[in-house]
PDB file of N, CA and C in Angstrom:
ATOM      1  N   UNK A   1       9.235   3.990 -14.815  1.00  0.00           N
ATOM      2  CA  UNK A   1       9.424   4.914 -13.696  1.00  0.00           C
ATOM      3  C   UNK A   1       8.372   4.673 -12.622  1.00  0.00           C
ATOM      4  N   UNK A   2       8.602   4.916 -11.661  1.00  0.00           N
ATOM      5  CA  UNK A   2       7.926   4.604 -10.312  1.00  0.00           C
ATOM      6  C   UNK A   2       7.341   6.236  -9.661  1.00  0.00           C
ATOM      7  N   UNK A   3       6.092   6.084  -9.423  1.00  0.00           N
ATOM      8  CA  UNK A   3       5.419   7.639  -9.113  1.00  0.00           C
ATOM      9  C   UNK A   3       5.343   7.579  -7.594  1.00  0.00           C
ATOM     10  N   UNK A   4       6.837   7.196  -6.983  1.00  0.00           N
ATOM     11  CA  UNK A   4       6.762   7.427  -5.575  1.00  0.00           C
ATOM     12  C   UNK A   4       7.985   8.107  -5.430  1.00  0.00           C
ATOM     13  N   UNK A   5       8.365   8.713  -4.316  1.00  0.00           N
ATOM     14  CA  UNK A   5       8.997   9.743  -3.570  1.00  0.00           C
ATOM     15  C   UNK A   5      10.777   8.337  -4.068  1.00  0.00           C
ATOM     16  N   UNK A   6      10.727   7.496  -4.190  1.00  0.00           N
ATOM     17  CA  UNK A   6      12.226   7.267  -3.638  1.00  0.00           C
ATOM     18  C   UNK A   6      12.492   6.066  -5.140  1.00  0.00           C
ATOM     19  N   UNK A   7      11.444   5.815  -6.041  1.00  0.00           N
ATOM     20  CA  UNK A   7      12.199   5.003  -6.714  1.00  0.00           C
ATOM     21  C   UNK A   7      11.881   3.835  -7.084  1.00  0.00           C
ATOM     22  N   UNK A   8      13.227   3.274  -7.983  1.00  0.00           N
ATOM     23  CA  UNK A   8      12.836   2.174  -7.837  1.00  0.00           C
ATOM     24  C   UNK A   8      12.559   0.696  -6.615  1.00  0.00           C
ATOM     25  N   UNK A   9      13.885  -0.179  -7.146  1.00  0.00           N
ATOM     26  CA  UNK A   9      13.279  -1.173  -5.648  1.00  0.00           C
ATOM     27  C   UNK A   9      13.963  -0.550  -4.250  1.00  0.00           C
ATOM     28  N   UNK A  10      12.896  -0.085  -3.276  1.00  0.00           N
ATOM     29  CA  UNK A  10      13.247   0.033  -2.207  1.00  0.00           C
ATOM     30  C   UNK A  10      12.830  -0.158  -0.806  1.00  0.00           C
ATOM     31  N   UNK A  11      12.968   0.125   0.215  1.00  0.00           N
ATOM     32  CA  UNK A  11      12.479  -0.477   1.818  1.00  0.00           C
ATOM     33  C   UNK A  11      11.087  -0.769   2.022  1.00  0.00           C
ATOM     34  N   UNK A  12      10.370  -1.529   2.650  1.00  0.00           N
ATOM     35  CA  UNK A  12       8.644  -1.834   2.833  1.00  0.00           C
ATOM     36  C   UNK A  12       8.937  -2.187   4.516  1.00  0.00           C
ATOM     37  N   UNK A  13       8.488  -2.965   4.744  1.00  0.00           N
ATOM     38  CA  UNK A  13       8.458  -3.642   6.651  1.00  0.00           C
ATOM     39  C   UNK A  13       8.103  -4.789   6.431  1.00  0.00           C
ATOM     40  N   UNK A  14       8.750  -5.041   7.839  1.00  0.00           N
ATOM     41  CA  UNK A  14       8.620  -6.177   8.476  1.00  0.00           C
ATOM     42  C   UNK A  14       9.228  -7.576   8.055  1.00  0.00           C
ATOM     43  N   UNK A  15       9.967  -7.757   6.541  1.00  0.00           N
ATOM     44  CA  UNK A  15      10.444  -8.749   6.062  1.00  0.00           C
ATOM     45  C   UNK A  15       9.643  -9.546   5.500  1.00  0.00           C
ATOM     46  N   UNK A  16       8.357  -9.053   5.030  1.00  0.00           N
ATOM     47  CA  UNK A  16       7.541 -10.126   4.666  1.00  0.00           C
ATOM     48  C   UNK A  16       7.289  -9.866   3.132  1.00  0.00           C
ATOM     49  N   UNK A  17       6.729 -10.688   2.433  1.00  0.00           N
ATOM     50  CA  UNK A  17       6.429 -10.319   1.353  1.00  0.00           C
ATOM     51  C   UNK A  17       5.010 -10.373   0.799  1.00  0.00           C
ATOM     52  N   UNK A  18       4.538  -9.694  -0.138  1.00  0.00           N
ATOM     53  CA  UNK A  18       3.072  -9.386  -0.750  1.00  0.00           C
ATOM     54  C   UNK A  18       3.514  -9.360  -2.065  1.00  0.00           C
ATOM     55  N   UNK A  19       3.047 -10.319  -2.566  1.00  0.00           N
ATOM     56  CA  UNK A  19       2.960  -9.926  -3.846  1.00  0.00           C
ATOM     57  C   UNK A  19       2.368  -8.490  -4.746  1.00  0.00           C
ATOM     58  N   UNK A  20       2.765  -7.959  -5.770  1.00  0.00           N
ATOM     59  CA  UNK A  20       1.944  -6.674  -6.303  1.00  0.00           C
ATOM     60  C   UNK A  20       1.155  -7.529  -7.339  1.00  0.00           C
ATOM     61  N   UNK A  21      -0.083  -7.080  -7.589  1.00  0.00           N
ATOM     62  CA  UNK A  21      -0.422  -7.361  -8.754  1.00  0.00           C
ATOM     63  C   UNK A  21      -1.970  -6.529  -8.902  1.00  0.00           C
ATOM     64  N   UNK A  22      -2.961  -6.955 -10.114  1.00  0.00           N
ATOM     65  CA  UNK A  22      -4.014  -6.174 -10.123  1.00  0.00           C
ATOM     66  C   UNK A  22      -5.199  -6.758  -9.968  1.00  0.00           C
ATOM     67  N   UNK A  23      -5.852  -6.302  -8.700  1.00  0.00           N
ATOM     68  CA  UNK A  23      -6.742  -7.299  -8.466  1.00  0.00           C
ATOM     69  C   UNK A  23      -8.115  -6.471  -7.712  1.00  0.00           C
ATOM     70  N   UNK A  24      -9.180  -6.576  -7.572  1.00  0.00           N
ATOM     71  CA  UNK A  24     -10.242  -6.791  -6.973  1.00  0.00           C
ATOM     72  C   UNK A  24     -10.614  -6.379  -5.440  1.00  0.00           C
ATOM     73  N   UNK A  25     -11.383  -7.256  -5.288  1.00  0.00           N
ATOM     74  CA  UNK A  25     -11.492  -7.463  -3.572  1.00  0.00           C
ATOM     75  C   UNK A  25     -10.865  -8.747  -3.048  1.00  0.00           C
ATOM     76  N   UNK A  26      -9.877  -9.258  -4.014  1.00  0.00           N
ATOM     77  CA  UNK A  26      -8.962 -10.598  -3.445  1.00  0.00           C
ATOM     78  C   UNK A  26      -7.863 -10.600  -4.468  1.00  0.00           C
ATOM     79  N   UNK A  27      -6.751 -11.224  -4.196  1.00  0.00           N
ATOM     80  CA  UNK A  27      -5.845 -11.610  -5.019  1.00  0.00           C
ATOM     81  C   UNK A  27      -5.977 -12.038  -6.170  1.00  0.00           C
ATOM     82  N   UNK A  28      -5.326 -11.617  -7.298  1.00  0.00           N
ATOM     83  CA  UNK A  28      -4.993 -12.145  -8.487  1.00  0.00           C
ATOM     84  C   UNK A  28      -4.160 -11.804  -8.866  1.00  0.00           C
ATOM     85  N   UNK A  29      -3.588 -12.687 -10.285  1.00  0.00           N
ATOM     86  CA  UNK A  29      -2.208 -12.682 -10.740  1.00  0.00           C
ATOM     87  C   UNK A  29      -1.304 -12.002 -10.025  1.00  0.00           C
ATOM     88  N   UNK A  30      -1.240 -12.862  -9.243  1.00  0.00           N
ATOM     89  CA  UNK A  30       0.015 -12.771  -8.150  1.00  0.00           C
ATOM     90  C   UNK A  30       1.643 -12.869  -8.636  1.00  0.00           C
ATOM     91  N   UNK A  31       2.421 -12.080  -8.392  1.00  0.00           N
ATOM     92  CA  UNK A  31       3.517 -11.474  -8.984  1.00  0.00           C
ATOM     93  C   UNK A  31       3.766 -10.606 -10.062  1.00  0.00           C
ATOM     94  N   UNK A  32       2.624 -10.518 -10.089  1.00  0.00           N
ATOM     95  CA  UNK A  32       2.543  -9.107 -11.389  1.00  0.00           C
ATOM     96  C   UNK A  32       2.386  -7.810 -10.935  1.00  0.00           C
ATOM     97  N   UNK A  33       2.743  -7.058 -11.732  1.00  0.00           N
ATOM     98  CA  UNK A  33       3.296  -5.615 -11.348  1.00  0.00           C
ATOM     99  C   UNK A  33       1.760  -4.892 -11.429  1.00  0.00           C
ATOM    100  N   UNK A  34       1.433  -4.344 -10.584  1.00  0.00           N
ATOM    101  CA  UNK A  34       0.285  -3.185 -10.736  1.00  0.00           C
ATOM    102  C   UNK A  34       0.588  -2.001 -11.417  1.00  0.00           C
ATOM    103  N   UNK A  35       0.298  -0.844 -11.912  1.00  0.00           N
ATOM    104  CA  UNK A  35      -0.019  -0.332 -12.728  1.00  0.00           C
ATOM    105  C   UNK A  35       0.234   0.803 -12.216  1.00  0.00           C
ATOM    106  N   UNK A  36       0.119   1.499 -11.025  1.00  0.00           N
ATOM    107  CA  UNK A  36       0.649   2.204  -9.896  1.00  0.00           C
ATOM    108  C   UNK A  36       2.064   2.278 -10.023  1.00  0.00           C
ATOM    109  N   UNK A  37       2.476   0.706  -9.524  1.00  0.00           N
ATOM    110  CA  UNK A  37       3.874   0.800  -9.117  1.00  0.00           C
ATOM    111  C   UNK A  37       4.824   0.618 -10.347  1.00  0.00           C
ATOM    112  N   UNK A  38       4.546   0.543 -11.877  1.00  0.00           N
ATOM    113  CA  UNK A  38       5.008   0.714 -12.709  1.00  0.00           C
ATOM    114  C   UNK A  38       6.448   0.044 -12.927  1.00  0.00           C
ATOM    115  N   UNK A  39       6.606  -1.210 -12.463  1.00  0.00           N
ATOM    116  CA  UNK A  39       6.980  -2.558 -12.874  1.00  0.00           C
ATOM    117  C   UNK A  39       8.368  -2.349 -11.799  1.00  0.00           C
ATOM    118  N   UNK A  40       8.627  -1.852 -10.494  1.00  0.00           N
ATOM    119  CA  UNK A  40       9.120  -1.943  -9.939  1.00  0.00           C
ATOM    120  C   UNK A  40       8.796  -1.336  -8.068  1.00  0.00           C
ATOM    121  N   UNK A  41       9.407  -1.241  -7.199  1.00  0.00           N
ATOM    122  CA  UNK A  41       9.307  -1.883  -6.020  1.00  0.00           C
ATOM    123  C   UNK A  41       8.946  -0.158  -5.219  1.00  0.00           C
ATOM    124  N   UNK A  42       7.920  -0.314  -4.171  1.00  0.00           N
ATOM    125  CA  UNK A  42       7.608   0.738  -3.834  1.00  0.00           C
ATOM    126  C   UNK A  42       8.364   1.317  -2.502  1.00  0.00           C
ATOM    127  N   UNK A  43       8.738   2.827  -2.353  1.00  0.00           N
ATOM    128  CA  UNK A  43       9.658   3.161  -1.294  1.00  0.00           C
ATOM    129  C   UNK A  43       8.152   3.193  -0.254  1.00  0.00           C
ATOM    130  N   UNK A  44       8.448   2.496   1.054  1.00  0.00           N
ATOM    131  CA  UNK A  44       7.475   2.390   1.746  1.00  0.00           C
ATOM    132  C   UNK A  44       8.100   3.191   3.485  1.00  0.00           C
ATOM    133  N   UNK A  45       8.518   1.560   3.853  1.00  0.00           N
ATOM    134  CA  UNK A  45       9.401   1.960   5.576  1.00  0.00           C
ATOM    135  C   UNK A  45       9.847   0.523   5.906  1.00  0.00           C
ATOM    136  N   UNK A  46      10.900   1.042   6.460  1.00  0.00           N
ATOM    137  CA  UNK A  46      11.285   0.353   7.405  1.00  0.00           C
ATOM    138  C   UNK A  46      12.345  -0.907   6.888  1.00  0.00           C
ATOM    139  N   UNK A  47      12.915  -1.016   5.863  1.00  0.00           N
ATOM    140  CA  UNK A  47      14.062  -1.617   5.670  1.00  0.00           C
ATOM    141  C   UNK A  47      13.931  -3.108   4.871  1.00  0.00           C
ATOM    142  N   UNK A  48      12.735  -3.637   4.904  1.00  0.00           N
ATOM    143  CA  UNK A  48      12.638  -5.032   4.095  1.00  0.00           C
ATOM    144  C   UNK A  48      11.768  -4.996   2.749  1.00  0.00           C
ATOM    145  N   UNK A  49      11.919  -5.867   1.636  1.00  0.00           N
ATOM    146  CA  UNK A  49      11.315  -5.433   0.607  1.00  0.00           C
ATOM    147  C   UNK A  49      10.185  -6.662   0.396  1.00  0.00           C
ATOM    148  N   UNK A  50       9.269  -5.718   0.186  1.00  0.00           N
ATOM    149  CA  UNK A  50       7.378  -6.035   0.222  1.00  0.00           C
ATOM    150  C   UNK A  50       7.159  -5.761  -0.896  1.00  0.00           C
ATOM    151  N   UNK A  51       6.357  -6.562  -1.776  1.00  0.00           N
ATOM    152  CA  UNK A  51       5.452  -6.206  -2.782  1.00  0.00           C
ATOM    153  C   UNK A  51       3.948  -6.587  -2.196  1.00  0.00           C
ATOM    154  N   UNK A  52       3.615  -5.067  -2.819  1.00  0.00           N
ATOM    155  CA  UNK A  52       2.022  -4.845  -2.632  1.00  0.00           C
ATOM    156  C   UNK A  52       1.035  -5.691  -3.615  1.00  0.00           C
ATOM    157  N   UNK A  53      -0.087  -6.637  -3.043  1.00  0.00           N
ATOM    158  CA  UNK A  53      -0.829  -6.726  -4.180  1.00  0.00           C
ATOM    159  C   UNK A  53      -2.403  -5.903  -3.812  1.00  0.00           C
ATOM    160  N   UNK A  54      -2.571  -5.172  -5.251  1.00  0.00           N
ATOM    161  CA  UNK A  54      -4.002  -4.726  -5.037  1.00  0.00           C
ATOM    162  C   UNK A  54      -5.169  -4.998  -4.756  1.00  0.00           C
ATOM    163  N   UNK A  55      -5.768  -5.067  -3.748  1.00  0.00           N
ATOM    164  CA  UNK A  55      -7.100  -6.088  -3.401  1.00  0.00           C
ATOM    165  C   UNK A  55      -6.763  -7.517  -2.826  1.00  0.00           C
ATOM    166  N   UNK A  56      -5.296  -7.531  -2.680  1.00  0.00           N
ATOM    167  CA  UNK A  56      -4.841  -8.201  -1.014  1.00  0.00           C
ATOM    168  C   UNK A  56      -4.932  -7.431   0.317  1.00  0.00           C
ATOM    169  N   UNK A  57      -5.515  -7.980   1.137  1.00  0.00           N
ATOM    170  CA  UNK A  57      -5.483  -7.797   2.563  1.00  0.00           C
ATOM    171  C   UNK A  57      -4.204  -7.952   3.557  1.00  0.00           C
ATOM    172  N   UNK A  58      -3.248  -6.819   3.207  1.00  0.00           N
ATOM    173  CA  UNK A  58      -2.052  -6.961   3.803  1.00  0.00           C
ATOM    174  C   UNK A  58      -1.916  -5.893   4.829  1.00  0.00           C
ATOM    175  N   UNK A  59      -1.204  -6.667   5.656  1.00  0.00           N
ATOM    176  CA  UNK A  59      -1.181  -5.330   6.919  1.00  0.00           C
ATOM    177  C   UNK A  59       0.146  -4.426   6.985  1.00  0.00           C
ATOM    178  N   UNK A  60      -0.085  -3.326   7.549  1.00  0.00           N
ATOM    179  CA  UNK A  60       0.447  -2.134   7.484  1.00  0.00           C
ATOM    180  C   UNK A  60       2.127  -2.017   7.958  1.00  0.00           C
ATOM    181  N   UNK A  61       2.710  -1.207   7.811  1.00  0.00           N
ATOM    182  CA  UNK A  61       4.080  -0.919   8.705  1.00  0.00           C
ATOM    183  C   UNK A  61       3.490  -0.364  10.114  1.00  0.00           C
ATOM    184  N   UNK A  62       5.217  -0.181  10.652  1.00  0.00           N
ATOM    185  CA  UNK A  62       5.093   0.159  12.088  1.00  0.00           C
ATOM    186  C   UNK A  62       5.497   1.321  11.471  1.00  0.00           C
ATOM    187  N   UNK A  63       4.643   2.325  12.029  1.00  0.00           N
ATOM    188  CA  UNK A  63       4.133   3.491  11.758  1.00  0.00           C
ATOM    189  C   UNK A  63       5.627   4.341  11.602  1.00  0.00           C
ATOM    190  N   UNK A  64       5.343   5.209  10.423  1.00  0.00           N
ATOM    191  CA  UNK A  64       6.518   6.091   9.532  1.00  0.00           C
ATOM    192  C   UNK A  64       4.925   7.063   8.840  1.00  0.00           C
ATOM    193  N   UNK A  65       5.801   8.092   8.660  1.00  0.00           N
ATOM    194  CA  UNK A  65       5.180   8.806   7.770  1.00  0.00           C
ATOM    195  C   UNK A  65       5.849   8.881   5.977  1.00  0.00           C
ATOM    196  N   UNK A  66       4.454   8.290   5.123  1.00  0.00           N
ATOM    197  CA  UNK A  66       5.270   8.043   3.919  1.00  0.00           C
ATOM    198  C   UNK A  66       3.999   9.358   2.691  1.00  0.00           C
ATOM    199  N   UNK A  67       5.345   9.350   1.394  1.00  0.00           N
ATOM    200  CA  UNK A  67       4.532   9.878   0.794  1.00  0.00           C
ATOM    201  C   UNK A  67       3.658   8.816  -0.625  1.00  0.00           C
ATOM    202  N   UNK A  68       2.609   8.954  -0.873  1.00  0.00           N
ATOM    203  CA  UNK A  68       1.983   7.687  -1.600  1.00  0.00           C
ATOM    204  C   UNK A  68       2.041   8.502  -2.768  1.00  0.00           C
ATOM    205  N   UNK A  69       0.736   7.690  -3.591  1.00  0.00           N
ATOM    206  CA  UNK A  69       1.289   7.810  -5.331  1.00  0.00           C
ATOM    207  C   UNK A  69       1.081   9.139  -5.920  1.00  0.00           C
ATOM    208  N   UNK A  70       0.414  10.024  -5.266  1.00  0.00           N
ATOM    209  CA  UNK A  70      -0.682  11.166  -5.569  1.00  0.00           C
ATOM    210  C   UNK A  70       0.272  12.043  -4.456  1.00  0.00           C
ATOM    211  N   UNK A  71       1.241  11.954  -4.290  1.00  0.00           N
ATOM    212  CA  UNK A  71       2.359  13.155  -2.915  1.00  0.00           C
ATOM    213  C   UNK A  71       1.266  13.272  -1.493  1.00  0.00           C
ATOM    214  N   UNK A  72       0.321  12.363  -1.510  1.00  0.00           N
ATOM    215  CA  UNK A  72       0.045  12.704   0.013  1.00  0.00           C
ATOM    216  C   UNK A  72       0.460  11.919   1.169  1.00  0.00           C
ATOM    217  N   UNK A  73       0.931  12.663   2.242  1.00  0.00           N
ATOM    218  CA  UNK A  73       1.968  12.152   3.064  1.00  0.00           C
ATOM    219  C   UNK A  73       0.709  11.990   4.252  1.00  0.00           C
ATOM    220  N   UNK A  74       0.769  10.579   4.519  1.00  0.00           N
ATOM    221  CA  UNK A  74      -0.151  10.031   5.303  1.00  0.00           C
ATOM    222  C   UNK A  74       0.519   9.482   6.609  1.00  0.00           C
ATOM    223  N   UNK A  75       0.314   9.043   7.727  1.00  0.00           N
ATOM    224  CA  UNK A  75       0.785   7.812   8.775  1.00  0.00           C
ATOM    225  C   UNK A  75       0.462   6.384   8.044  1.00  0.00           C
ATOM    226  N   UNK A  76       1.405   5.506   8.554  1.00  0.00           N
ATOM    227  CA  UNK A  76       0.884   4.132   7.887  1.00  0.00           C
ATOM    228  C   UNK A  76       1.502   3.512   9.070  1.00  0.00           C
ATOM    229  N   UNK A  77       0.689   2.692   9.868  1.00  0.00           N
ATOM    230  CA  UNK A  77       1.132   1.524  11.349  1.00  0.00           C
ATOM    231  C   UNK A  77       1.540   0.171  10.852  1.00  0.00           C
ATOM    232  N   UNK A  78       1.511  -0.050  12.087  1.00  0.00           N
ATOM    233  CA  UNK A  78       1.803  -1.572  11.932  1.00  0.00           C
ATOM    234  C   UNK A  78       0.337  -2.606  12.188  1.00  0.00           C
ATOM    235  N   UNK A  79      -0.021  -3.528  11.310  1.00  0.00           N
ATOM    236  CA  UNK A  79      -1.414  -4.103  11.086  1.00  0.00           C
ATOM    237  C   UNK A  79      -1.617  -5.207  11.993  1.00  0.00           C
ATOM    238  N   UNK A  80      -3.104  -4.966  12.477  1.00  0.00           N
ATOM    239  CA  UNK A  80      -3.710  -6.060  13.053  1.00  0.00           C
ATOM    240  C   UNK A  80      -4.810  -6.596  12.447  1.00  0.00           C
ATOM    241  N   UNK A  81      -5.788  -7.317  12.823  1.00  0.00           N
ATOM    242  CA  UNK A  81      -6.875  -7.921  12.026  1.00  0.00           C
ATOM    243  C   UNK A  81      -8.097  -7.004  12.112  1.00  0.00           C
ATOM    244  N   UNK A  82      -7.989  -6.290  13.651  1.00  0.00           N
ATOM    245  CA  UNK A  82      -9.381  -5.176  13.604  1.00  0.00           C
ATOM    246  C   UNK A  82      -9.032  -3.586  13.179  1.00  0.00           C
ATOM    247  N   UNK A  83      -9.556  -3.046  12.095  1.00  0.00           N
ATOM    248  CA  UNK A  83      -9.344  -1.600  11.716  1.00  0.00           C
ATOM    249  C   UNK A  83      -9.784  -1.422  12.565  1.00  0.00           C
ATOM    250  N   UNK A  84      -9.282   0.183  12.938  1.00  0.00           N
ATOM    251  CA  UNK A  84      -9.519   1.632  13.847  1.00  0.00           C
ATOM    252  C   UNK A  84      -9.070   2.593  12.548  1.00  0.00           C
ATOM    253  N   UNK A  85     -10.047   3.497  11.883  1.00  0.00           N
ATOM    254  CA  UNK A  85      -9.549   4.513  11.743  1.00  0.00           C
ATOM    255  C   UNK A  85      -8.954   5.353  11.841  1.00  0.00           C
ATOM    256  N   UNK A  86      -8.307   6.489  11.048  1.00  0.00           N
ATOM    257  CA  UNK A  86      -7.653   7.242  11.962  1.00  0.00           C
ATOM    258  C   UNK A  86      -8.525   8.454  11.475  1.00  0.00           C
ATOM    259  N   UNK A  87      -9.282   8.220  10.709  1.00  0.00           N
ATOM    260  CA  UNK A  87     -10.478   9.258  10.542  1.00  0.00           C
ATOM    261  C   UNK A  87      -9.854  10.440   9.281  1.00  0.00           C
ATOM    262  N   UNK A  88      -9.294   9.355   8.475  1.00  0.00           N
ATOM    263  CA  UNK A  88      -8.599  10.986   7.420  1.00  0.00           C
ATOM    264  C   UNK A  88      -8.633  10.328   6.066  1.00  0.00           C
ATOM    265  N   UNK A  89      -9.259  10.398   5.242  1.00  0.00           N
ATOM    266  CA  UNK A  89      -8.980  10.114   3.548  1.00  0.00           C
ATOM    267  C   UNK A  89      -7.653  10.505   3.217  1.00  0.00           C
ATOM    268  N   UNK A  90      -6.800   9.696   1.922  1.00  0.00           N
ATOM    269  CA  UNK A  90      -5.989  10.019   1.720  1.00  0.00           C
ATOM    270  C   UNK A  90      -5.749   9.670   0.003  1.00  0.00           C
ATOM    271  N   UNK A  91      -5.378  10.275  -0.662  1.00  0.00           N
ATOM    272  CA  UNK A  91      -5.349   9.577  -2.299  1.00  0.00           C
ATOM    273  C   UNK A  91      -4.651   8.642  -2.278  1.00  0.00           C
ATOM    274  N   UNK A  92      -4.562   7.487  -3.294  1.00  0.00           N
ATOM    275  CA  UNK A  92      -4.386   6.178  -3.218  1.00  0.00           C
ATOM    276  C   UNK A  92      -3.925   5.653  -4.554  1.00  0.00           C
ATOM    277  N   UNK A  93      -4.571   5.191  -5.098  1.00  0.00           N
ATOM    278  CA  UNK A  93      -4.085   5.333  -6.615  1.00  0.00           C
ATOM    279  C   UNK A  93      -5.324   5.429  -7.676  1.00  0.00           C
ATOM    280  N   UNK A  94      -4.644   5.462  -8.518  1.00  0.00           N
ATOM    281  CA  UNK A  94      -5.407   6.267  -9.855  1.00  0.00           C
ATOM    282  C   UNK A  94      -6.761   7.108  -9.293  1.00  0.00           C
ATOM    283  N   UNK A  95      -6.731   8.009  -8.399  1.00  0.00           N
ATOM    284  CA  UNK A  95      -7.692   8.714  -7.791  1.00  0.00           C
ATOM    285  C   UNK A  95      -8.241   8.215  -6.927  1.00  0.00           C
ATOM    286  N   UNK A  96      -8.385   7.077  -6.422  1.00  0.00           N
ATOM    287  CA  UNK A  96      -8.990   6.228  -5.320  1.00  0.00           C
ATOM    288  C   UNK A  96      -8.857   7.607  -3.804  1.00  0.00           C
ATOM    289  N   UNK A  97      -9.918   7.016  -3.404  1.00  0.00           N
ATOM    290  CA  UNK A  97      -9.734   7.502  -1.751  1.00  0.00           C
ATOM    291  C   UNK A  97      -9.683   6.151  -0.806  1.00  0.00           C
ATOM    292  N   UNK A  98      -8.602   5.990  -0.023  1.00  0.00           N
ATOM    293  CA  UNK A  98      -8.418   4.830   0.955  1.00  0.00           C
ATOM    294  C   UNK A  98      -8.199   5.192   2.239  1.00  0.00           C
ATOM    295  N   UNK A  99      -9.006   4.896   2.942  1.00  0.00           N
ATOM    296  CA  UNK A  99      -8.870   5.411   4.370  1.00  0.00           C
ATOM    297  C   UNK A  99      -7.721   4.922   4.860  1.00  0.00           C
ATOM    298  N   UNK A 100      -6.772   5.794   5.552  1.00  0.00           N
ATOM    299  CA  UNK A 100      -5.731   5.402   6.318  1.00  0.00           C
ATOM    300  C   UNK A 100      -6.167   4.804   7.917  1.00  0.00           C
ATOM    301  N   UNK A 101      -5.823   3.431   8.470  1.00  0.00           N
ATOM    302  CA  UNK A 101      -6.291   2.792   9.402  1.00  0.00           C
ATOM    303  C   UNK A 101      -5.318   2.396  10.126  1.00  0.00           C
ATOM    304  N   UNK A 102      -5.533   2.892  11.201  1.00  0.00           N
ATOM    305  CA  UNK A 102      -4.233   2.423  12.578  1.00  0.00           C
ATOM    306  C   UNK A 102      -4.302   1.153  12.839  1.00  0.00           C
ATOM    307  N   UNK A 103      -3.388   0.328  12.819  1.00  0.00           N
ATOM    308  CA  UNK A 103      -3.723  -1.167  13.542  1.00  0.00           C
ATOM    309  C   UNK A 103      -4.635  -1.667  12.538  1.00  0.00           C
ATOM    310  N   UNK A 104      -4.401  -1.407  11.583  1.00  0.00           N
ATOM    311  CA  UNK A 104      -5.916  -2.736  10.634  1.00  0.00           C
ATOM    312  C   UNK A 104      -5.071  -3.042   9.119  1.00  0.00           C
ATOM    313  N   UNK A 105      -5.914  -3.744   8.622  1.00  0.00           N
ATOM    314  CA  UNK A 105      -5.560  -4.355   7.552  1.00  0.00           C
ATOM    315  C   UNK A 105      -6.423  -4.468   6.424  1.00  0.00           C
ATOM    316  N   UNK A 106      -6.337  -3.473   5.034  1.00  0.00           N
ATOM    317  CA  UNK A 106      -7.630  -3.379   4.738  1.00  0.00           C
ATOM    318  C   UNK A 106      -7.193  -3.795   3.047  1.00  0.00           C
ATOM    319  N   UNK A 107      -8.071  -3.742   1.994  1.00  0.00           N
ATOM    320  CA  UNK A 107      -7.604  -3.918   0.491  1.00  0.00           C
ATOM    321  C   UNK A 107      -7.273  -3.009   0.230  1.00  0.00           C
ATOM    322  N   UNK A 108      -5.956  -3.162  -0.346  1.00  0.00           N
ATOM    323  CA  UNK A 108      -6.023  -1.956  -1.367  1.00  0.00           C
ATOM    324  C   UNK A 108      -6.610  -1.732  -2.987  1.00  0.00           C
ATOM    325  N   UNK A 109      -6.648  -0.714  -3.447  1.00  0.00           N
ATOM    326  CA  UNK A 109      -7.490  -0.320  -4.699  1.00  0.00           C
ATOM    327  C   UNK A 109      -6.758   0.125  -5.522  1.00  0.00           C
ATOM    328  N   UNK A 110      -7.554  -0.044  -7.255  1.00  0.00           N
ATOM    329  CA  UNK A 110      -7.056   0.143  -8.078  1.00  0.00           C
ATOM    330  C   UNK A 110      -8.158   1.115  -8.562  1.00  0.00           C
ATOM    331  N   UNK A 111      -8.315   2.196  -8.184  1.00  0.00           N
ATOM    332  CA  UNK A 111      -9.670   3.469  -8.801  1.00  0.00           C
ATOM    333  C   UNK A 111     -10.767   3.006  -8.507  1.00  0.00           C
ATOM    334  N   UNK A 112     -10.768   2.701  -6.836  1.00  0.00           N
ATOM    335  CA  UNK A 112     -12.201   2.309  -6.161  1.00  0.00           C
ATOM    336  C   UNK A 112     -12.094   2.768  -4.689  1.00  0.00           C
ATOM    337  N   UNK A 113     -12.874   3.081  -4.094  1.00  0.00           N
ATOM    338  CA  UNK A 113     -13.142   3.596  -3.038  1.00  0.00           C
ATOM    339  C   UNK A 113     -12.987   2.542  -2.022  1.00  0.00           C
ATOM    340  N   UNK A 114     -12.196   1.919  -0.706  1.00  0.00           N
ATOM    341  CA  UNK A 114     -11.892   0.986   0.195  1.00  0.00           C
ATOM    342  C   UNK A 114     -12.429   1.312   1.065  1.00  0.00           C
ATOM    343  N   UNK A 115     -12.958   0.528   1.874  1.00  0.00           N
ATOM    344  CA  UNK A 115     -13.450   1.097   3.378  1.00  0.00           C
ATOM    345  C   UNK A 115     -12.292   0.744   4.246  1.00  0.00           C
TER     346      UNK A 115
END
């Protein structure tokens, strides 16, 4: 089962793909399922299907409001190379706090704090 609002495999952005898997402050085992997304595909935005990897540097959608793993309903944009905050913590997974960032592109976490 998948601990997001919509399911199993469903919409991400932009047509690109990210691998999910469990990793660090860089990629690893790439195509493996993170632990979060519980061996299938996360409801994100915007119509193309993305896998997330944890502690890849992947950039964001064009901005939707989604709900993440913990029901908090955050903004999520579309990514560039320089973060801007948007100045708001948001839960993330397994308790993590990950700042939500307009225009940036940051790691995501597996029960670690991201800047």
């Amino acid at each position: 089962m998948v601990p997001w609002r919509h399911g199993a495999t469903v919409p991400w952005c932009h047509d690109a793909t990210v691998p999910v898997c469990h990793g660090a402050m860089a990629p690893r085992r790439l195509g493996a399922m993170a632990p979060w997304c519980h061996g299938a595909f996360v409801p994100w935005c915007h119509g193309a299907t993305v896998r997330r990897c944890l502690g890849a540097m992947t950039p964001r959608c064009v901005c939707a409001t989604v709900t993440r793993y913990h029901g908090a309903t955050v903004p999520v944009c579309h990514g560039t190379m320089a973060p801007r905050r948007l100045g708001a913590m948001a839960p993330w997974c397994h308790g993590a706090l990950v700042p939500r960032c307009l225009g940036a592109t940051v790691p995501w976490c597996l029960g670690d704090l991201v800047p």
